[in-house]
PDB file of N, CA and C in Angstrom:
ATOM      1  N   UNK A   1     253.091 210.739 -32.185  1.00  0.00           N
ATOM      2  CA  UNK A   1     252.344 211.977 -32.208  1.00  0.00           C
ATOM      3  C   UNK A   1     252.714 212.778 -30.979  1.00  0.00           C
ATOM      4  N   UNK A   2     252.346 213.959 -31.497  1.00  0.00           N
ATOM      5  CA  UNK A   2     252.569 214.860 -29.809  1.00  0.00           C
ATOM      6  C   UNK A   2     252.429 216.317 -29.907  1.00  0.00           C
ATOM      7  N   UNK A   3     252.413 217.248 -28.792  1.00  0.00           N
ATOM      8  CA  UNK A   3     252.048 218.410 -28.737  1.00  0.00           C
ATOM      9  C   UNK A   3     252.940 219.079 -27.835  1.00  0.00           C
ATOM     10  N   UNK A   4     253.361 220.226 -28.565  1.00  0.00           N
ATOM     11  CA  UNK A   4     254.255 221.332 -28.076  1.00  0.00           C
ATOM     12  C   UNK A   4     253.696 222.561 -27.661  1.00  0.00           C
ATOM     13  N   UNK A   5     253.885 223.007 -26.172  1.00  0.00           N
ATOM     14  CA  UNK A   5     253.069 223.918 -26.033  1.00  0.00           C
ATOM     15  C   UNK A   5     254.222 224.769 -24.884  1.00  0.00           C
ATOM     16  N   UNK A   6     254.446 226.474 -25.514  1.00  0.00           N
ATOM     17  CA  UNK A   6     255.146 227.329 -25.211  1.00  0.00           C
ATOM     18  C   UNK A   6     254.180 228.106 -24.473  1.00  0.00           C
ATOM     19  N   UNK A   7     255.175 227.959 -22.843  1.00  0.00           N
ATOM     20  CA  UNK A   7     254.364 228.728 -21.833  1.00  0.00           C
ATOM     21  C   UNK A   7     254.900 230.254 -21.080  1.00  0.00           C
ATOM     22  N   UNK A   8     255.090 231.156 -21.595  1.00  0.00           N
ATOM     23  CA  UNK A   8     255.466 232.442 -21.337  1.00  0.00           C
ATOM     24  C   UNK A   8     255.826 231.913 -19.481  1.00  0.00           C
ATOM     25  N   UNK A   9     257.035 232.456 -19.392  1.00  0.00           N
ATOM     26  CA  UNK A   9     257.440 232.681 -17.773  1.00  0.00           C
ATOM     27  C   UNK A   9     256.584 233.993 -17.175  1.00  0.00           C
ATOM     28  N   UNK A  10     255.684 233.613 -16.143  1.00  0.00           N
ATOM     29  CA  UNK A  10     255.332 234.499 -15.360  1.00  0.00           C
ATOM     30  C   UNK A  10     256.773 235.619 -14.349  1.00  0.00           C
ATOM     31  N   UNK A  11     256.083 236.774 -14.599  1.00  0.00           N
ATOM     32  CA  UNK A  11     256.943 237.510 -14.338  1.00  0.00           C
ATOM     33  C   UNK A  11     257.877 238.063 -14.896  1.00  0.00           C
ATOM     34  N   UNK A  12     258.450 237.587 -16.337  1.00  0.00           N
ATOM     35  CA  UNK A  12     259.300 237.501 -16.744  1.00  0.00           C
ATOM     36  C   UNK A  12     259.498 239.102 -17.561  1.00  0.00           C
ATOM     37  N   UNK A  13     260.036 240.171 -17.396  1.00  0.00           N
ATOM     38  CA  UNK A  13     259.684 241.677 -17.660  1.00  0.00           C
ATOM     39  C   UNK A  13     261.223 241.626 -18.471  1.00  0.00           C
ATOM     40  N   UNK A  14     261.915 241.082 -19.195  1.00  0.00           N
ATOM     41  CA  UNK A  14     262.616 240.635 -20.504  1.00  0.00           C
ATOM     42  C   UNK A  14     262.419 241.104 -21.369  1.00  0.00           C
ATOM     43  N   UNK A  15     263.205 241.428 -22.058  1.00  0.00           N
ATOM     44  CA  UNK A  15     262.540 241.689 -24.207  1.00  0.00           C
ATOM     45  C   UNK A  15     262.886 240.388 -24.168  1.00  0.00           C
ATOM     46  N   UNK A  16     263.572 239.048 -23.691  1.00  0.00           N
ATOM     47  CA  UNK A  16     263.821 238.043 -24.645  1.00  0.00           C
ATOM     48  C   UNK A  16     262.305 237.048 -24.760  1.00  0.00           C
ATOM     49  N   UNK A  17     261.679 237.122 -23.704  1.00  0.00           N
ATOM     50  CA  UNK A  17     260.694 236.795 -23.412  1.00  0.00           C
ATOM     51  C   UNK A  17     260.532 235.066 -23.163  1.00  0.00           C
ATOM     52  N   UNK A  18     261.182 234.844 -22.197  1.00  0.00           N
ATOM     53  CA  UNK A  18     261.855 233.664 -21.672  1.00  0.00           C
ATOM     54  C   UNK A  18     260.218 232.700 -21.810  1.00  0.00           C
ATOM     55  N   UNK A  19     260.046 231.352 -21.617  1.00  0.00           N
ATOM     56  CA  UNK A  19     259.242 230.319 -21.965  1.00  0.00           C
ATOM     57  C   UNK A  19     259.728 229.431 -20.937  1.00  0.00           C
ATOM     58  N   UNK A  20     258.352 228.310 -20.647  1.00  0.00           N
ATOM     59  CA  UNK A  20     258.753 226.788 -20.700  1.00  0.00           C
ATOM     60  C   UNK A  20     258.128 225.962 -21.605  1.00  0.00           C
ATOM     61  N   UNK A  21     259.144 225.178 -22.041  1.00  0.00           N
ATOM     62  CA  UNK A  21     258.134 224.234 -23.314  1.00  0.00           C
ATOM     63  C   UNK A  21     257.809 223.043 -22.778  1.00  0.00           C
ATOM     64  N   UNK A  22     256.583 222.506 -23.021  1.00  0.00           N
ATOM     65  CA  UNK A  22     255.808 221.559 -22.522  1.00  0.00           C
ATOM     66  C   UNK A  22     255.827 220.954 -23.756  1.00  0.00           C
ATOM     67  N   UNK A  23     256.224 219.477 -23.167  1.00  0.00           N
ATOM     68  CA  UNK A  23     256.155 218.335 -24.452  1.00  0.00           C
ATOM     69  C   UNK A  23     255.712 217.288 -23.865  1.00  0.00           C
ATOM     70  N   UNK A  24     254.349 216.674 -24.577  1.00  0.00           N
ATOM     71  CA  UNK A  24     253.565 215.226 -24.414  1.00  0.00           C
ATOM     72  C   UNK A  24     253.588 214.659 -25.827  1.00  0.00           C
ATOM     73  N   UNK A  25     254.293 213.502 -25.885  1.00  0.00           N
ATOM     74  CA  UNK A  25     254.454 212.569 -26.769  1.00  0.00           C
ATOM     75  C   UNK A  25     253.791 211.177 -26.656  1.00  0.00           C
ATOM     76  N   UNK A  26     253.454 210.747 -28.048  1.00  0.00           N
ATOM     77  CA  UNK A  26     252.570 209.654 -27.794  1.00  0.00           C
ATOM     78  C   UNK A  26     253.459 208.678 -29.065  1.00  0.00           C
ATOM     79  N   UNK A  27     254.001 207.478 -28.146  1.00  0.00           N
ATOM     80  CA  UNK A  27     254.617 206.401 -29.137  1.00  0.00           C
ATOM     81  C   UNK A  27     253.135 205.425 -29.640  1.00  0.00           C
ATOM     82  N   UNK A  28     253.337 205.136 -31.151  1.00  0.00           N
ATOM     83  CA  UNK A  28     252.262 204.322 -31.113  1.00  0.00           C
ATOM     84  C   UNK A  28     252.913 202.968 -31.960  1.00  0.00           C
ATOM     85  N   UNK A  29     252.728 201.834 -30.698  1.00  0.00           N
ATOM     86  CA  UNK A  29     253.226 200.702 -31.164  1.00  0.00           C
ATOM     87  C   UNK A  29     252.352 199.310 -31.288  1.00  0.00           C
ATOM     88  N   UNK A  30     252.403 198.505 -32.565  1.00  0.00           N
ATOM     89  CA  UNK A  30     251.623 197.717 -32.884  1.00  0.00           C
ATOM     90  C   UNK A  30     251.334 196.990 -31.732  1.00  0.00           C
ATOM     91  N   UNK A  31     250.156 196.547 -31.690  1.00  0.00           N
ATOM     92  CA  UNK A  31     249.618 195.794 -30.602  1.00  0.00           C
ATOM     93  C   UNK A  31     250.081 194.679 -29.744  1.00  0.00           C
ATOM     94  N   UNK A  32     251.258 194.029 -30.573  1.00  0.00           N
ATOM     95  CA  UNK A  32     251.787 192.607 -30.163  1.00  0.00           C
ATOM     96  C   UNK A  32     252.821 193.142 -29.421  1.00  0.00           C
ATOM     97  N   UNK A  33     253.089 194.067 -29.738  1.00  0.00           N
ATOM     98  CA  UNK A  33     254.845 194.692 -29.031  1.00  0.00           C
ATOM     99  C   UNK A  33     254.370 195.889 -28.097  1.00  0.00           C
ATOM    100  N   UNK A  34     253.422 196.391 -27.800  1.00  0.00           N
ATOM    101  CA  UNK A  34     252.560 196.512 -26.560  1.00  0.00           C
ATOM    102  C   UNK A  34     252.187 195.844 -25.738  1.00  0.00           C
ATOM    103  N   UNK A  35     251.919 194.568 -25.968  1.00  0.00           N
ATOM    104  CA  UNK A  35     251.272 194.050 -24.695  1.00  0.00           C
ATOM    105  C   UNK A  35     252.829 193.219 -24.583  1.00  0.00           C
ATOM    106  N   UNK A  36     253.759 192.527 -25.007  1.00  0.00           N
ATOM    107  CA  UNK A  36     255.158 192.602 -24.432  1.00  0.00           C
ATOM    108  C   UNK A  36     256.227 194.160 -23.975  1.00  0.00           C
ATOM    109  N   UNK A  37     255.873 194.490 -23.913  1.00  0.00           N
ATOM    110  CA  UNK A  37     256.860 195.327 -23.605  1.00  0.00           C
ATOM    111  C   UNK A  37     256.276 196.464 -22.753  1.00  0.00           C
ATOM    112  N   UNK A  38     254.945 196.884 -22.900  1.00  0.00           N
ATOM    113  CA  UNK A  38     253.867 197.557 -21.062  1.00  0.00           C
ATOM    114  C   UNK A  38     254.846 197.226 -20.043  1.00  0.00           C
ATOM    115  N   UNK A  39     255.463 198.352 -19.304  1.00  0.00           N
ATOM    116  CA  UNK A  39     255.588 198.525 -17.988  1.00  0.00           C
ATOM    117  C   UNK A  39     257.181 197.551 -18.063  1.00  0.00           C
ATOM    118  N   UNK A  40     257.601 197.358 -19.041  1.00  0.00           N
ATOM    119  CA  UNK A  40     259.114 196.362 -18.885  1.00  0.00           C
ATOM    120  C   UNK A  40     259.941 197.628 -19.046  1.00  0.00           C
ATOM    121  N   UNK A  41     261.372 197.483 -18.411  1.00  0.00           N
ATOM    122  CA  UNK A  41     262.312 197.621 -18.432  1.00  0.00           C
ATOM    123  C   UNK A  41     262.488 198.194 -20.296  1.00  0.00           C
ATOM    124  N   UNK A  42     261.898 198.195 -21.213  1.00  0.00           N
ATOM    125  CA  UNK A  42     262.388 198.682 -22.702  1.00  0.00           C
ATOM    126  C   UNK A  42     261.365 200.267 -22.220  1.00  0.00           C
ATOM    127  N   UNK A  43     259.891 199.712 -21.865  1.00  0.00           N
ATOM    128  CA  UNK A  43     259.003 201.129 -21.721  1.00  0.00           C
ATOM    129  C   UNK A  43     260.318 202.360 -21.153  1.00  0.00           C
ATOM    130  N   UNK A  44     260.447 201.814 -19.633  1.00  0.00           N
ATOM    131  CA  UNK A  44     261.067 203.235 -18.979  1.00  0.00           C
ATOM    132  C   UNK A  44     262.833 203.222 -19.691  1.00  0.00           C
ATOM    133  N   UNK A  45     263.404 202.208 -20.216  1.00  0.00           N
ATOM    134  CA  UNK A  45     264.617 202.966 -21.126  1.00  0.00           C
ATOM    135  C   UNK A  45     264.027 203.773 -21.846  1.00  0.00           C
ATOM    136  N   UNK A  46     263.188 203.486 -22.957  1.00  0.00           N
ATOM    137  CA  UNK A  46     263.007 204.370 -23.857  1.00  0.00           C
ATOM    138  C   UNK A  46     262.389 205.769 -23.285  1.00  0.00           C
ATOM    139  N   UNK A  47     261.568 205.875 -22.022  1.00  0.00           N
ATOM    140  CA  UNK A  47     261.220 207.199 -21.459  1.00  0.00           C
ATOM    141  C   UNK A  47     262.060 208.023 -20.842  1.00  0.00           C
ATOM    142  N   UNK A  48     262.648 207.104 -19.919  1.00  0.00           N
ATOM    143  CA  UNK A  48     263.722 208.119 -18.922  1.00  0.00           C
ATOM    144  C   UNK A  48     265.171 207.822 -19.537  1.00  0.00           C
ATOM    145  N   UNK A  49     265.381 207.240 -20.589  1.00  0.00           N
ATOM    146  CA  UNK A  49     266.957 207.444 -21.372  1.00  0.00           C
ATOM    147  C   UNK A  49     266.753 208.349 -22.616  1.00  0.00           C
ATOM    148  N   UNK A  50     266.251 207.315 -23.110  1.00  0.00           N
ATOM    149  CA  UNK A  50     266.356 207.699 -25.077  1.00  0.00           C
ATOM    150  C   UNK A  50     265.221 209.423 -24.669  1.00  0.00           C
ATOM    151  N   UNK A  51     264.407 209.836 -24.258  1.00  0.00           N
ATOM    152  CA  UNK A  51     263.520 210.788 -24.582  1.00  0.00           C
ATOM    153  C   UNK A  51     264.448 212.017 -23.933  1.00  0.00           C
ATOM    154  N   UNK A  52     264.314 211.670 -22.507  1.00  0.00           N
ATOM    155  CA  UNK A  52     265.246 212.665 -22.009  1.00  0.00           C
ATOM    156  C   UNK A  52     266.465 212.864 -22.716  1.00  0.00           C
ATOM    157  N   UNK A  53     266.885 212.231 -22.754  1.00  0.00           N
ATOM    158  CA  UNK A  53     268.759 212.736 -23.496  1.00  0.00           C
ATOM    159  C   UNK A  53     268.432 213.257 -24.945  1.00  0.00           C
ATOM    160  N   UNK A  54     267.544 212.880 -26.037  1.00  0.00           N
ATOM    161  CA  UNK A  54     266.878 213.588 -26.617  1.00  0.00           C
ATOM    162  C   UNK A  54     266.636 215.237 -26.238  1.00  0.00           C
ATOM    163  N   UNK A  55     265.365 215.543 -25.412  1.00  0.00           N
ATOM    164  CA  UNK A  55     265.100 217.077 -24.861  1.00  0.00           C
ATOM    165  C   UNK A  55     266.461 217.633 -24.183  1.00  0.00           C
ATOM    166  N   UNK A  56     267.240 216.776 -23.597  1.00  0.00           N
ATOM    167  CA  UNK A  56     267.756 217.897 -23.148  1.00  0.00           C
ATOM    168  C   UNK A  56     269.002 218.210 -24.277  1.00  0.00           C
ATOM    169  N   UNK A  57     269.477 217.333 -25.087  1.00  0.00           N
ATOM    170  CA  UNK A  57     270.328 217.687 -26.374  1.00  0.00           C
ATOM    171  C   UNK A  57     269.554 218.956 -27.466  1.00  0.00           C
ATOM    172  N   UNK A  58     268.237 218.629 -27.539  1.00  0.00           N
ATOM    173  CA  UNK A  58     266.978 219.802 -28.032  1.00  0.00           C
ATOM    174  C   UNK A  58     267.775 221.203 -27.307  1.00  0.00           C
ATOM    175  N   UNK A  59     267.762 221.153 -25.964  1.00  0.00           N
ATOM    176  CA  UNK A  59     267.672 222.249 -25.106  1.00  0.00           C
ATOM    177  C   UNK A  59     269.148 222.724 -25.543  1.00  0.00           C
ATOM    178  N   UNK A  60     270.415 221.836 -25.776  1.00  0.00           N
ATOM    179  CA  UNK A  60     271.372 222.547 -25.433  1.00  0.00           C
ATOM    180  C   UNK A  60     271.953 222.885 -26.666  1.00  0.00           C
ATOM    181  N   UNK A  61     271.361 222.394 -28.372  1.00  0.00           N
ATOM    182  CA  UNK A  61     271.626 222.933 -29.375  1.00  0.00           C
ATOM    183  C   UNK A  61     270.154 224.194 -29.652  1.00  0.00           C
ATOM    184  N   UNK A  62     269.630 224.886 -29.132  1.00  0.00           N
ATOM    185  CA  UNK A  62     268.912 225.982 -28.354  1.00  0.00           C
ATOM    186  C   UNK A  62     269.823 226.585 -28.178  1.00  0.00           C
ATOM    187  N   UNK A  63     270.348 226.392 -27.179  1.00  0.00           N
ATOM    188  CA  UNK A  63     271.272 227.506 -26.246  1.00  0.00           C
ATOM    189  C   UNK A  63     272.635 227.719 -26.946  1.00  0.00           C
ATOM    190  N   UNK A  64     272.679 226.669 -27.404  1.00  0.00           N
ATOM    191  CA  UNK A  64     274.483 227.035 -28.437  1.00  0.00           C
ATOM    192  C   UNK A  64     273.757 228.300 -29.515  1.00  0.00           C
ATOM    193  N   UNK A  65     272.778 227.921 -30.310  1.00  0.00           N
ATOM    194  CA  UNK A  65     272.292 228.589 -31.192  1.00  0.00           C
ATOM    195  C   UNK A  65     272.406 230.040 -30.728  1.00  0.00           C
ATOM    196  N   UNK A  66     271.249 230.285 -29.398  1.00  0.00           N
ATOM    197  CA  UNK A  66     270.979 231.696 -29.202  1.00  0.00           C
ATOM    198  C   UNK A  66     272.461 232.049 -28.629  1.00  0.00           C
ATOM    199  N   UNK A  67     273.871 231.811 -28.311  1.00  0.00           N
ATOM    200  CA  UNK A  67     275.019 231.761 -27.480  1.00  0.00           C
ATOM    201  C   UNK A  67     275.541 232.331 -28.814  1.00  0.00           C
ATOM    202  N   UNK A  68     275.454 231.732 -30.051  1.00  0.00           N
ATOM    203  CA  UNK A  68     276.231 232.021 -31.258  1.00  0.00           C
ATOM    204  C   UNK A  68     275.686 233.809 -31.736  1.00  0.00           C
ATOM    205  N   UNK A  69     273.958 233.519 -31.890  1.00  0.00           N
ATOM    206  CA  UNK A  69     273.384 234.779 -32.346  1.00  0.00           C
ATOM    207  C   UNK A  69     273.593 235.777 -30.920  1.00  0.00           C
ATOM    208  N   UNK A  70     274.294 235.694 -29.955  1.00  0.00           N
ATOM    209  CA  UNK A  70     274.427 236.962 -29.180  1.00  0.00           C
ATOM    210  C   UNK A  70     276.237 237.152 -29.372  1.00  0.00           C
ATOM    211  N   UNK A  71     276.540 236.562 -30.339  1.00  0.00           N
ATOM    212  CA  UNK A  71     278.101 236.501 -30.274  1.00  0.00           C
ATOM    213  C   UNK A  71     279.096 235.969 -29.539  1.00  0.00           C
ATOM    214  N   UNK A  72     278.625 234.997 -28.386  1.00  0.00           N
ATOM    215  CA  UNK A  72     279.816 234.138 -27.597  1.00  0.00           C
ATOM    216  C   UNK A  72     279.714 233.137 -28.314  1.00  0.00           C
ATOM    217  N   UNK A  73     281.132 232.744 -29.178  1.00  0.00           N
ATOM    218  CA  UNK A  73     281.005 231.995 -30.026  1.00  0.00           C
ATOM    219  C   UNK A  73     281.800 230.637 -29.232  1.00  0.00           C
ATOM    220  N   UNK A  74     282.747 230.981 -28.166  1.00  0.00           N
ATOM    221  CA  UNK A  74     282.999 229.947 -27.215  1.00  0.00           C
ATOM    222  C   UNK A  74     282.096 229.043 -26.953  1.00  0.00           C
ATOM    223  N   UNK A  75     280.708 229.845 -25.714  1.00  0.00           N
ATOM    224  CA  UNK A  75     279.961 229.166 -25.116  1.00  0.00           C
ATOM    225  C   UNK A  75     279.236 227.808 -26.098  1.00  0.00           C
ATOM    226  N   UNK A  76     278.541 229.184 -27.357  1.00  0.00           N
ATOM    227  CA  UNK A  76     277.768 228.237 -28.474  1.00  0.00           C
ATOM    228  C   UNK A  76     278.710 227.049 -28.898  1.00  0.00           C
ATOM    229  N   UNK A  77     280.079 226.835 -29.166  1.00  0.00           N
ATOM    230  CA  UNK A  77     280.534 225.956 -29.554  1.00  0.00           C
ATOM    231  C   UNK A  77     281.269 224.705 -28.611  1.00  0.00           C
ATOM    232  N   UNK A  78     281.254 225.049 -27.551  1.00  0.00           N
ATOM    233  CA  UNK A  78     280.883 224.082 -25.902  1.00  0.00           C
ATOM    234  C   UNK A  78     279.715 223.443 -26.431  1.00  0.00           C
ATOM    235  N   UNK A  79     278.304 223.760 -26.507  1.00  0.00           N
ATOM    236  CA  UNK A  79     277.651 223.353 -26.110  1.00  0.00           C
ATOM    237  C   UNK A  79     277.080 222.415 -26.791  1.00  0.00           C
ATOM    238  N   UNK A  80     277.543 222.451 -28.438  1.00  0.00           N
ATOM    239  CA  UNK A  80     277.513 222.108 -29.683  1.00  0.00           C
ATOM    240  C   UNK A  80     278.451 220.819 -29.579  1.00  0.00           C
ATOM    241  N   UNK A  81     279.623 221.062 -28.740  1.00  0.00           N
ATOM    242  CA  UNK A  81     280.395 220.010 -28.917  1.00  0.00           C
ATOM    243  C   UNK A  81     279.772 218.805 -27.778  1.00  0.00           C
ATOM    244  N   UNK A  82     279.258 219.970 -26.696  1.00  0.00           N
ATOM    245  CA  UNK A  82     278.465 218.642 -25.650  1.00  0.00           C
ATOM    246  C   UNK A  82     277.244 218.173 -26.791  1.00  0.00           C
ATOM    247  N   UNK A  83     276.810 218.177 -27.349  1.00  0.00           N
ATOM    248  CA  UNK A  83     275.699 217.789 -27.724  1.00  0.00           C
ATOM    249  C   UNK A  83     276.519 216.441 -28.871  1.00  0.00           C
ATOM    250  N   UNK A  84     277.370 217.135 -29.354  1.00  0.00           N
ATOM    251  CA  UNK A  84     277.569 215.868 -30.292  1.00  0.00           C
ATOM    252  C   UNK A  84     278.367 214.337 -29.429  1.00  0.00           C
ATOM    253  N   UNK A  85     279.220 214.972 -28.275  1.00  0.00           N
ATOM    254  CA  UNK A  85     279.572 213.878 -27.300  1.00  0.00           C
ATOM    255  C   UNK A  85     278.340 213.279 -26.628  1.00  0.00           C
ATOM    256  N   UNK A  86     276.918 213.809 -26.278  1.00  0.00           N
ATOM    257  CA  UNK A  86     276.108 212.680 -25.830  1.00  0.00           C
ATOM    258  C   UNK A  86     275.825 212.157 -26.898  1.00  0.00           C
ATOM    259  N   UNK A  87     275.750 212.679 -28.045  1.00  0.00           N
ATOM    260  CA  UNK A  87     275.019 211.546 -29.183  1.00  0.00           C
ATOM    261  C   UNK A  87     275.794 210.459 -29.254  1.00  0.00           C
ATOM    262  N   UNK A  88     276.903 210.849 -29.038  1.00  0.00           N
ATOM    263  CA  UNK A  88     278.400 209.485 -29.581  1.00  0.00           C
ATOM    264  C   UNK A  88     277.895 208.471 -28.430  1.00  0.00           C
ATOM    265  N   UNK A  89     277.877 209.399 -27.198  1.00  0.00           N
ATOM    266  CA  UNK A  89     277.458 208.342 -26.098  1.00  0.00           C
ATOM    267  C   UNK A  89     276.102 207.824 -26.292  1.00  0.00           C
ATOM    268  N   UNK A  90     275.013 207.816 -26.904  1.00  0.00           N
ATOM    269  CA  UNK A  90     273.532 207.297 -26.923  1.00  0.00           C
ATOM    270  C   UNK A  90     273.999 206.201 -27.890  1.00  0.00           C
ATOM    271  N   UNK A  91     274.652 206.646 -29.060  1.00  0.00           N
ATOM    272  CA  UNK A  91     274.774 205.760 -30.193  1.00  0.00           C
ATOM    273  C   UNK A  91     275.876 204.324 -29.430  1.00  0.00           C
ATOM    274  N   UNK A  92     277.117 204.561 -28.714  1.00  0.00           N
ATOM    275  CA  UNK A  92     277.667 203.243 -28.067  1.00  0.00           C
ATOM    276  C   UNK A  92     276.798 202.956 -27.332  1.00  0.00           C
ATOM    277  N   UNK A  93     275.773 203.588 -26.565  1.00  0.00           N
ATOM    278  CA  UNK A  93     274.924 202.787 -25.556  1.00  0.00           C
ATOM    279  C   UNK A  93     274.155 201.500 -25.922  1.00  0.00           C
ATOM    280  N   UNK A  94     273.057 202.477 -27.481  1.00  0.00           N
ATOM    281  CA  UNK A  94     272.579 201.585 -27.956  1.00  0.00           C
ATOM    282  C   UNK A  94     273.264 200.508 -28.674  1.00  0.00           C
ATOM    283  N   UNK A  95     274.524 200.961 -29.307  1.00  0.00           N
ATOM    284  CA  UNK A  95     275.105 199.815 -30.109  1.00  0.00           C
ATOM    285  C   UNK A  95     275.463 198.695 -28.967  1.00  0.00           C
ATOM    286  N   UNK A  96     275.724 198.832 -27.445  1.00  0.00           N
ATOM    287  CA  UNK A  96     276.320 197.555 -26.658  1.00  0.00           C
ATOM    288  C   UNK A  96     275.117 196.656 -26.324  1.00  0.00           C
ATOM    289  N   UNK A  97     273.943 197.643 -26.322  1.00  0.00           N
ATOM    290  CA  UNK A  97     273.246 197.218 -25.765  1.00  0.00           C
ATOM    291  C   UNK A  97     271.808 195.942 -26.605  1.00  0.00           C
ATOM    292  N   UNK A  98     272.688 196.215 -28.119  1.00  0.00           N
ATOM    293  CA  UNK A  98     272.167 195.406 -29.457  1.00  0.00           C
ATOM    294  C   UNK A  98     270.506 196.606 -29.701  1.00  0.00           C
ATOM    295  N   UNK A  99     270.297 197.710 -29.437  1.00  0.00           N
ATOM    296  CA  UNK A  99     269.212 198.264 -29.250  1.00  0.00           C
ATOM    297  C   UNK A  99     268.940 199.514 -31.020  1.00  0.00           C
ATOM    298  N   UNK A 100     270.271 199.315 -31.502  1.00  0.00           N
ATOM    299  CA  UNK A 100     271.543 200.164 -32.500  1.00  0.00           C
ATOM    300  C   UNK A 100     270.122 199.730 -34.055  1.00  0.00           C
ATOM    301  N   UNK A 101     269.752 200.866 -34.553  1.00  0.00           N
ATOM    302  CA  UNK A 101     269.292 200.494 -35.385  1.00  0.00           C
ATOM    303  C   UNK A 101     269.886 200.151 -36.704  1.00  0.00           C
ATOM    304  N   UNK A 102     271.595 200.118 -36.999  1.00  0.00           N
ATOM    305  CA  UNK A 102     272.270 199.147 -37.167  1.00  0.00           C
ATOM    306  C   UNK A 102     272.548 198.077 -36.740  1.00  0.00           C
ATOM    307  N   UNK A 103     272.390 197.555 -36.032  1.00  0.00           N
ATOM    308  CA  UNK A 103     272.418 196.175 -35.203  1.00  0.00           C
ATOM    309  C   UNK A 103     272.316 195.372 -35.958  1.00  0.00           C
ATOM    310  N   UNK A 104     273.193 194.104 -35.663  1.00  0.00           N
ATOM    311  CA  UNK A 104     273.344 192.909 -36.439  1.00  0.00           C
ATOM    312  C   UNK A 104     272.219 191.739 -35.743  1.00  0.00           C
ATOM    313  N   UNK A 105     272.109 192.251 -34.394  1.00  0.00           N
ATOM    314  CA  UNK A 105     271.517 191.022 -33.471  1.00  0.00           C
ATOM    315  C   UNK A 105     269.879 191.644 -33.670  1.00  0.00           C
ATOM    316  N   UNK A 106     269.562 189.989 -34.126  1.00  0.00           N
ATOM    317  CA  UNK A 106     267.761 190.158 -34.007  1.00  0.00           C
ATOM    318  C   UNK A 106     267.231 189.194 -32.814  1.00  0.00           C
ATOM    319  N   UNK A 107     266.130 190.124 -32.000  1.00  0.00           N
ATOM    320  CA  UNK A 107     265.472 189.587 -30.959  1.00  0.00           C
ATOM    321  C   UNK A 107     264.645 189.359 -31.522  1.00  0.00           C
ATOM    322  N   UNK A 108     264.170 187.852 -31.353  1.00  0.00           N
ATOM    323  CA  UNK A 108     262.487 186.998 -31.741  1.00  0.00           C
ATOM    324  C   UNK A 108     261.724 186.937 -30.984  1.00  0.00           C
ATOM    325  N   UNK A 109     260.829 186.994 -30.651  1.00  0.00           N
ATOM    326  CA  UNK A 109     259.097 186.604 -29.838  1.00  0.00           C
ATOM    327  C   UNK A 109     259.516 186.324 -28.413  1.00  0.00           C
ATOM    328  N   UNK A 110     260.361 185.172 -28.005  1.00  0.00           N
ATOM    329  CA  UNK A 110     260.945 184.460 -27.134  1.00  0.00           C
ATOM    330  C   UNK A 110     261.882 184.973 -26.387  1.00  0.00           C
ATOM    331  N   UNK A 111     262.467 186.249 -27.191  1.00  0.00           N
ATOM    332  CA  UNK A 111     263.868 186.762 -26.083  1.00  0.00           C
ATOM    333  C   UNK A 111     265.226 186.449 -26.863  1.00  0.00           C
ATOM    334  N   UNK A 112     265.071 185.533 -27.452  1.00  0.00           N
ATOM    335  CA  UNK A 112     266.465 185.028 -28.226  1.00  0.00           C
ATOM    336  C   UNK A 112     267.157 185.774 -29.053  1.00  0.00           C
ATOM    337  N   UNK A 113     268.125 185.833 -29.444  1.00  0.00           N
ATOM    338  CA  UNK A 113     269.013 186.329 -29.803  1.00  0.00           C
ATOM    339  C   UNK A 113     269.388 185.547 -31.339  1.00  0.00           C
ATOM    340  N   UNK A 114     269.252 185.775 -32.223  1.00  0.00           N
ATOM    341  CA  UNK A 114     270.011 185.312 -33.424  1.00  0.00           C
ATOM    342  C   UNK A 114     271.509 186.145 -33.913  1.00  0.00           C
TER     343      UNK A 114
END
């Protein structure tokens, strides 16, 4: 769950009418895989990797978009192409890291590896 909330830039005397977007997200995970995984090393990957590289890929297929609709079709397609090179990079991350929701490797209760 979560809430998006667009905050007009003070000052901002623009026709484009520039913003900051505020995003609070709420993961909701069954109880057993909460109380393993609170405050471990999976919590802050998934916050400060997987979310961030998320928003800021958000942010920069944004900016290709509005780059295309003002006619620099260069910039927009830079930014389009950065966006699809971090995904390539999130997707080998998770795939080395067995995290790949293709993944062959299943983690059990214990940590183990099948």
């Amino acid at each position: 769950t979560g809430v998006v909330e667009f905050v007009p830039s003070t000052g901002d005397d623009s026709s484009t009418g520039t913003c900051t977007i505020k995003v609070r997200m709420a993961f909701v995970v069954p109880r057993l895989l909460a109380n393993l995984f609170h405050g471990t090393i999976v919590e802050d990957f998934l916050r400060n990797k997987i979310m961030k590289w998320s928003l800021e890929m958000f942010r920069d297929v944004v900016k290709g978009d509005l780059a295309l609709e003002e006619g620099n079709v260069e910039l927009g397609d830079a930014l389009f192409g950065a966006v699809e090179g971090k995904a390539s990079a999130i997707e080998a991350t998770l795939a080395s890291s067995g995290m790949s929701p293709g993944s062959s490797a299943k983690q059990t209760i214990d940590g183990e590896q099948e």
